[in-house]
C-alpha atoms as a PDB file:
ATOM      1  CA  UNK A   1     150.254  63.281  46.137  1.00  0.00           C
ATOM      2  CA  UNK A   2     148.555  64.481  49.696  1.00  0.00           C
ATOM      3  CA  UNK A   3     145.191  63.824  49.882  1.00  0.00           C
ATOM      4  CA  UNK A   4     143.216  67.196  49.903  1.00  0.00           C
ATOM      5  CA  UNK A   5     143.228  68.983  53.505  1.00  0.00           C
ATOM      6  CA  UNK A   6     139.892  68.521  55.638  1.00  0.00           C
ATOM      7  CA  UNK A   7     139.939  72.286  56.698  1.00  0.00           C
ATOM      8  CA  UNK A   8     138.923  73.364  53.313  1.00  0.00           C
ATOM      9  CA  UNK A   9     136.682  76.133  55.246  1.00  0.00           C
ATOM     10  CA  UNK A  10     139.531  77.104  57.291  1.00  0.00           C
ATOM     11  CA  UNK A  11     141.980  77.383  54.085  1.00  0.00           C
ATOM     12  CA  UNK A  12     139.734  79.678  51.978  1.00  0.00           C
ATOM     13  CA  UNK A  13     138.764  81.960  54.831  1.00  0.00           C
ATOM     14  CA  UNK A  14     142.409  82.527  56.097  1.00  0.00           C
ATOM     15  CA  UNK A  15     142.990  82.863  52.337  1.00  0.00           C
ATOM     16  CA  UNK A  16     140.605  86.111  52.505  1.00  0.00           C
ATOM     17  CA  UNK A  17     142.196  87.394  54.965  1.00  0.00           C
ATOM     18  CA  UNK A  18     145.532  87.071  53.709  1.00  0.00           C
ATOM     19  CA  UNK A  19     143.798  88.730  50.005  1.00  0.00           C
ATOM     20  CA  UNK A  20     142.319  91.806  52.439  1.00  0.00           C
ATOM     21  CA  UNK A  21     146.201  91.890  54.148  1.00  0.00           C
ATOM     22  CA  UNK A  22     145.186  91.451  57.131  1.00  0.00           C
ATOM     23  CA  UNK A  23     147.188  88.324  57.952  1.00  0.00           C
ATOM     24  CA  UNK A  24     145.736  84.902  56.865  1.00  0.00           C
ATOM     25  CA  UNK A  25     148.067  82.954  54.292  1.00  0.00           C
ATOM     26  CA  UNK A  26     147.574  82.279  50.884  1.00  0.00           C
ATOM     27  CA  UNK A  27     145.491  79.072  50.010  1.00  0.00           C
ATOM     28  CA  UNK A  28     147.693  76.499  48.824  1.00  0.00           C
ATOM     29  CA  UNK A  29     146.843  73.428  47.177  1.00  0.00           C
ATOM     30  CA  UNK A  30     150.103  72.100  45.502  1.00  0.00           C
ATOM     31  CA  UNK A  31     150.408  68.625  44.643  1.00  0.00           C
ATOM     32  CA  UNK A  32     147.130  67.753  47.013  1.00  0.00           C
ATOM     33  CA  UNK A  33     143.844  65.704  44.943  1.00  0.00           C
ATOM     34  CA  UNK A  34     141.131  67.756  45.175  1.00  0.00           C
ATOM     35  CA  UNK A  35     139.134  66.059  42.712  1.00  0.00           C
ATOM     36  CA  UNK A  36     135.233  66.152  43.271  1.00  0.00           C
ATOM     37  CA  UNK A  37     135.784  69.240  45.250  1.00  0.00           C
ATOM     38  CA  UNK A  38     133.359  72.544  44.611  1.00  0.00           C
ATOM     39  CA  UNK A  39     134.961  75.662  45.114  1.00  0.00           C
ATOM     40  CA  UNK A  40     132.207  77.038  43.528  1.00  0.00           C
ATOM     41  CA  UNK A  41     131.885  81.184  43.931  1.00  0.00           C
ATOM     42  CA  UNK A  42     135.030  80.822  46.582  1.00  0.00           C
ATOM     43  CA  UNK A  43     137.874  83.754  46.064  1.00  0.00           C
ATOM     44  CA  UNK A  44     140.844  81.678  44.943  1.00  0.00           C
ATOM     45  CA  UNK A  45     142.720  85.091  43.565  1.00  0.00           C
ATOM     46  CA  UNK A  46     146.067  84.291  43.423  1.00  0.00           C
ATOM     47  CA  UNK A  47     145.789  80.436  45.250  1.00  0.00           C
ATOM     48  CA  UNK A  48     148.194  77.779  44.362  1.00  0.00           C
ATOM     49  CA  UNK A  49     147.097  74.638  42.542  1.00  0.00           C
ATOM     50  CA  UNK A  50     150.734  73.471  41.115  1.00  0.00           C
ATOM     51  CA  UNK A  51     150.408  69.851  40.482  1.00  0.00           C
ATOM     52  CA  UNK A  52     147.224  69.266  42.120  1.00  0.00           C
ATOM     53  CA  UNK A  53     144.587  66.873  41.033  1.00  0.00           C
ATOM     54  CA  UNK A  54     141.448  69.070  40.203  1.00  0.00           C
ATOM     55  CA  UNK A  55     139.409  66.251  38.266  1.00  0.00           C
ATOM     56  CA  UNK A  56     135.531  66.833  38.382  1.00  0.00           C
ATOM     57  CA  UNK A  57     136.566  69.963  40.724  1.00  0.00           C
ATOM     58  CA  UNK A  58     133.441  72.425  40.022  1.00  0.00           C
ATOM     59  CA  UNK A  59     135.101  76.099  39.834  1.00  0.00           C
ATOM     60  CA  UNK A  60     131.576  77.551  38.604  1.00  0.00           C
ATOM     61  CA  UNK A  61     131.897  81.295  39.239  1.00  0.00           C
ATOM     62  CA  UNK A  62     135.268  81.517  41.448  1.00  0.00           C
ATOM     63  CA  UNK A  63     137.374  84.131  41.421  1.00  0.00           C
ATOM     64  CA  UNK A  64     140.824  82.486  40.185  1.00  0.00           C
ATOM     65  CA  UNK A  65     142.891  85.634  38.911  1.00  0.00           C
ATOM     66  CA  UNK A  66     146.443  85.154  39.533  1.00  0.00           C
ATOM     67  CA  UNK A  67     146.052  81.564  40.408  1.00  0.00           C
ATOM     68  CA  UNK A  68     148.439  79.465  39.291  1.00  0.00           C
ATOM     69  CA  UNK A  69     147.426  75.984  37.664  1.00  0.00           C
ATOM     70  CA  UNK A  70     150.595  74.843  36.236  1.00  0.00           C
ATOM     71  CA  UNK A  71     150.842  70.928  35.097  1.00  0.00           C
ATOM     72  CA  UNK A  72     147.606  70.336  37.487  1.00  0.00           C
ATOM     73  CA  UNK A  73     145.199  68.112  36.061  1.00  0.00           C
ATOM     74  CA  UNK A  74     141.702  69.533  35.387  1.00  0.00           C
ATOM     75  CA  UNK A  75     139.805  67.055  33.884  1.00  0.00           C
ATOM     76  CA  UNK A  76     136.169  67.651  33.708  1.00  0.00           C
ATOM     77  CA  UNK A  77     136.180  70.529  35.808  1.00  0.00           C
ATOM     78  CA  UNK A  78     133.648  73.234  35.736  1.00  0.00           C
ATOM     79  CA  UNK A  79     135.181  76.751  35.114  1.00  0.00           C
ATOM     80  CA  UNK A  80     131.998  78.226  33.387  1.00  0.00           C
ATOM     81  CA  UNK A  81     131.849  81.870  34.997  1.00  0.00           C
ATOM     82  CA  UNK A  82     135.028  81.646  36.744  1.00  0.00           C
ATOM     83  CA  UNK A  83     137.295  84.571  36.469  1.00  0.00           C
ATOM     84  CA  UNK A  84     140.097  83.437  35.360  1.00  0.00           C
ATOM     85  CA  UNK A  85     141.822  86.536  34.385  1.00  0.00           C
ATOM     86  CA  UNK A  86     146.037  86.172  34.806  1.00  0.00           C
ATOM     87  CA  UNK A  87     145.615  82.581  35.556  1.00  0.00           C
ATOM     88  CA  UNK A  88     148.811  80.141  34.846  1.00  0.00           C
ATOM     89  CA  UNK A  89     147.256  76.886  33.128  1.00  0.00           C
ATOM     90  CA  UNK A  90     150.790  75.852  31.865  1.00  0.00           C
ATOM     91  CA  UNK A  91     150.564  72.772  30.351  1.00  0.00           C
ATOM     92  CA  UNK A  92     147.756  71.990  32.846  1.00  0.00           C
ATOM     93  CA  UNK A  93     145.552  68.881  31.508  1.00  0.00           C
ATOM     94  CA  UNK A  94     142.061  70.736  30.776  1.00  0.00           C
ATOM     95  CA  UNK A  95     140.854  67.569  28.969  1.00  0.00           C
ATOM     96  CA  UNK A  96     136.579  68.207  28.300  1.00  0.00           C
ATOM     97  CA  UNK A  97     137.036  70.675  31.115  1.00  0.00           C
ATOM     98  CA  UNK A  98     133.839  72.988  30.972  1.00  0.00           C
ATOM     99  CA  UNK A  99     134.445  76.569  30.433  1.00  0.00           C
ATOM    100  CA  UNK A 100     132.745  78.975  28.719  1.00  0.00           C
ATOM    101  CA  UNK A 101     133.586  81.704  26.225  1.00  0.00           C
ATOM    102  CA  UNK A 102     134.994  84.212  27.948  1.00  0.00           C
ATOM    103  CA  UNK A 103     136.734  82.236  31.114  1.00  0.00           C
ATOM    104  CA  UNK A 104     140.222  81.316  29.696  1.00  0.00           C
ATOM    105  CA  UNK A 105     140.027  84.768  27.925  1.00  0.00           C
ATOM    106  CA  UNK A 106     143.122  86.127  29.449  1.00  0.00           C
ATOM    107  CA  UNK A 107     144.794  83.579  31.069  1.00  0.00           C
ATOM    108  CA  UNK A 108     148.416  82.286  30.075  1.00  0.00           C
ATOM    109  CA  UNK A 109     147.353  78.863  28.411  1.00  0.00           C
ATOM    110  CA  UNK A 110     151.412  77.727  26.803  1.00  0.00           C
ATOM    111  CA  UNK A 111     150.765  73.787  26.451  1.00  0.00           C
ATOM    112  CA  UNK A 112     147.402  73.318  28.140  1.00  0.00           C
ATOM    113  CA  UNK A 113     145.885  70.306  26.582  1.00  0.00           C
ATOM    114  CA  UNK A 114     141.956  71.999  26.010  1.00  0.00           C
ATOM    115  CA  UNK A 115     141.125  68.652  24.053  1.00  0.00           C
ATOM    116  CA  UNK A 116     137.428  68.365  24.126  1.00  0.00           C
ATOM    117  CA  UNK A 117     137.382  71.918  26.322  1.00  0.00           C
ATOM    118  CA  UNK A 118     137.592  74.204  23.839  1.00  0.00           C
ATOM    119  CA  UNK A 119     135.734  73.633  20.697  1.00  0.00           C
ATOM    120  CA  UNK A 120     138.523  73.618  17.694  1.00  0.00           C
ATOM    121  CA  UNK A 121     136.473  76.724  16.228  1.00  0.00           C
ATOM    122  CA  UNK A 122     138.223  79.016  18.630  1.00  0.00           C
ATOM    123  CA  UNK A 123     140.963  79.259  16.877  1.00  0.00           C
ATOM    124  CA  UNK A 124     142.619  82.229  19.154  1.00  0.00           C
ATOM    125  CA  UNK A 125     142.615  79.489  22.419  1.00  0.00           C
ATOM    126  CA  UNK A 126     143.540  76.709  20.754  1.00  0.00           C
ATOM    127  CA  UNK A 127     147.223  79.067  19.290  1.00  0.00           C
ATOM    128  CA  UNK A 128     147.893  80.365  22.842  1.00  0.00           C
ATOM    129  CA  UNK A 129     147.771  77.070  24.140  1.00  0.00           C
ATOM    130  CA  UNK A 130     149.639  75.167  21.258  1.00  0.00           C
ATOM    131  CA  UNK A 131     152.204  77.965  20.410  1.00  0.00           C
ATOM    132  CA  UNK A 132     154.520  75.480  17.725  1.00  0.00           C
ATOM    133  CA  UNK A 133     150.270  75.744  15.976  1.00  0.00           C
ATOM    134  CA  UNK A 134     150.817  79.417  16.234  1.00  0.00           C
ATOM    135  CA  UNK A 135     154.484  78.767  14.360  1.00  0.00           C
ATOM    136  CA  UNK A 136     153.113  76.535  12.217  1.00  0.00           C
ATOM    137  CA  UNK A 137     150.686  78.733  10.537  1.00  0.00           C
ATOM    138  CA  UNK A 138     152.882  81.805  10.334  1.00  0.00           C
ATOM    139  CA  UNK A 139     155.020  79.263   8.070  1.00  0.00           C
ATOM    140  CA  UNK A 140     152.360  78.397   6.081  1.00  0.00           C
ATOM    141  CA  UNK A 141     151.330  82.157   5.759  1.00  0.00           C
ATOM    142  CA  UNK A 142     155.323  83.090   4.800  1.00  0.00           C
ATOM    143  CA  UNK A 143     155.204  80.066   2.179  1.00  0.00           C
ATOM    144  CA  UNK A 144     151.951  81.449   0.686  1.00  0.00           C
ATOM    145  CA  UNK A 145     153.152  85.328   0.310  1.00  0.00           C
ATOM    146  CA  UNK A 146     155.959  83.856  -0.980  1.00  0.00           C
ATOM    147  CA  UNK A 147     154.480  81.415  -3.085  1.00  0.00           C
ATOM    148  CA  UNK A 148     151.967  84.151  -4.963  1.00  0.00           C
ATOM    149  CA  UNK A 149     152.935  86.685  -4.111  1.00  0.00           C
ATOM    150  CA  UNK A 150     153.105  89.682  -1.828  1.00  0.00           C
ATOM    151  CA  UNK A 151     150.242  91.278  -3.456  1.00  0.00           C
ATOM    152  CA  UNK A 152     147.681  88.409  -3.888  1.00  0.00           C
ATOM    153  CA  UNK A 153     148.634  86.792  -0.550  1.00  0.00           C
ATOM    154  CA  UNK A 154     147.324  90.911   1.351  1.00  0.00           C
ATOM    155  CA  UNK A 155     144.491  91.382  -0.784  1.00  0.00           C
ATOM    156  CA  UNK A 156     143.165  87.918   0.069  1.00  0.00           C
ATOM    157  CA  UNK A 157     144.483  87.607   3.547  1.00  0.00           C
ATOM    158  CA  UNK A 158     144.759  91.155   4.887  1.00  0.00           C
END
């Protein structure tokens, strides 16, 4: 694990450029511990966070389409606000991360762990996330159709 770079500053504005195309390079975090750091508002579109340790990292309001989160570790971060459209939280640890209704709307979420992130209630999150959920159900819905019925099981369900 590298500890997270000093230039921070420097990262994110070469970053922009590199967004605008007009040189820079991409921001790239892999594998460094960022934890306690606020990117807060900062254009991360696209930055790479593979592996990285993002505990208590406050993302409030970022810009983080495209990024790519996968199996970092986002404990108690703060993503209420961010944009998080495209984002890749595979099987990122999201444990009582903050976010907010609409944040992890579309981003790929296949074996985040949202425990204590996403309430249970939102059911739609919680499949994307936990796809053998998603199988499980569509079992349980097969077993009841076929269990009662074709008819009973759309008039009740559909």
């Amino acid at each position: 694990m590298k500890h997270y770079p000093e230039n921070i500053p420097d990262i994110l504005a070469s970053h922009s450029l590199w967004l605008a195309k007009k040189g820079g390079m991409r921001a790239d975090f892999r594998s460094c511990d960022l934890s306690g750091i606020s990117f807060a508002g900062a254009d991360l579109r696209k930055a790479r966070f593979q592996h990285a340790q993002l505990e208590k990292a406050n993302f409030e309001g970022a810009q983080l389409e495209g990024a790519n989160f996968f199996l970092a570790r986002l404990c108690n971060a703060n993503l209420k606000k961010a944009h998080c459209k495209d984002a890749f939280f595979l099987f990122a640890n999201m444990t009582n991360a903050k976010v907010d209704e609409n944040c992890l709307k579309d981003a790929t979420l296949f074996g985040a762990n949202l425990s204590g992130a996403v309430p249970i209630y939102n059911f739609r999150l919680w499949m994307r996330a936990n796809p053998m959920l998603m199988m499980a159900s569509y079992m349980i819905l097969l077993i009841m159709a076929m269990s009662f019925g074709a008819e009973i099981f759309i008039r009740f369900f559909l």
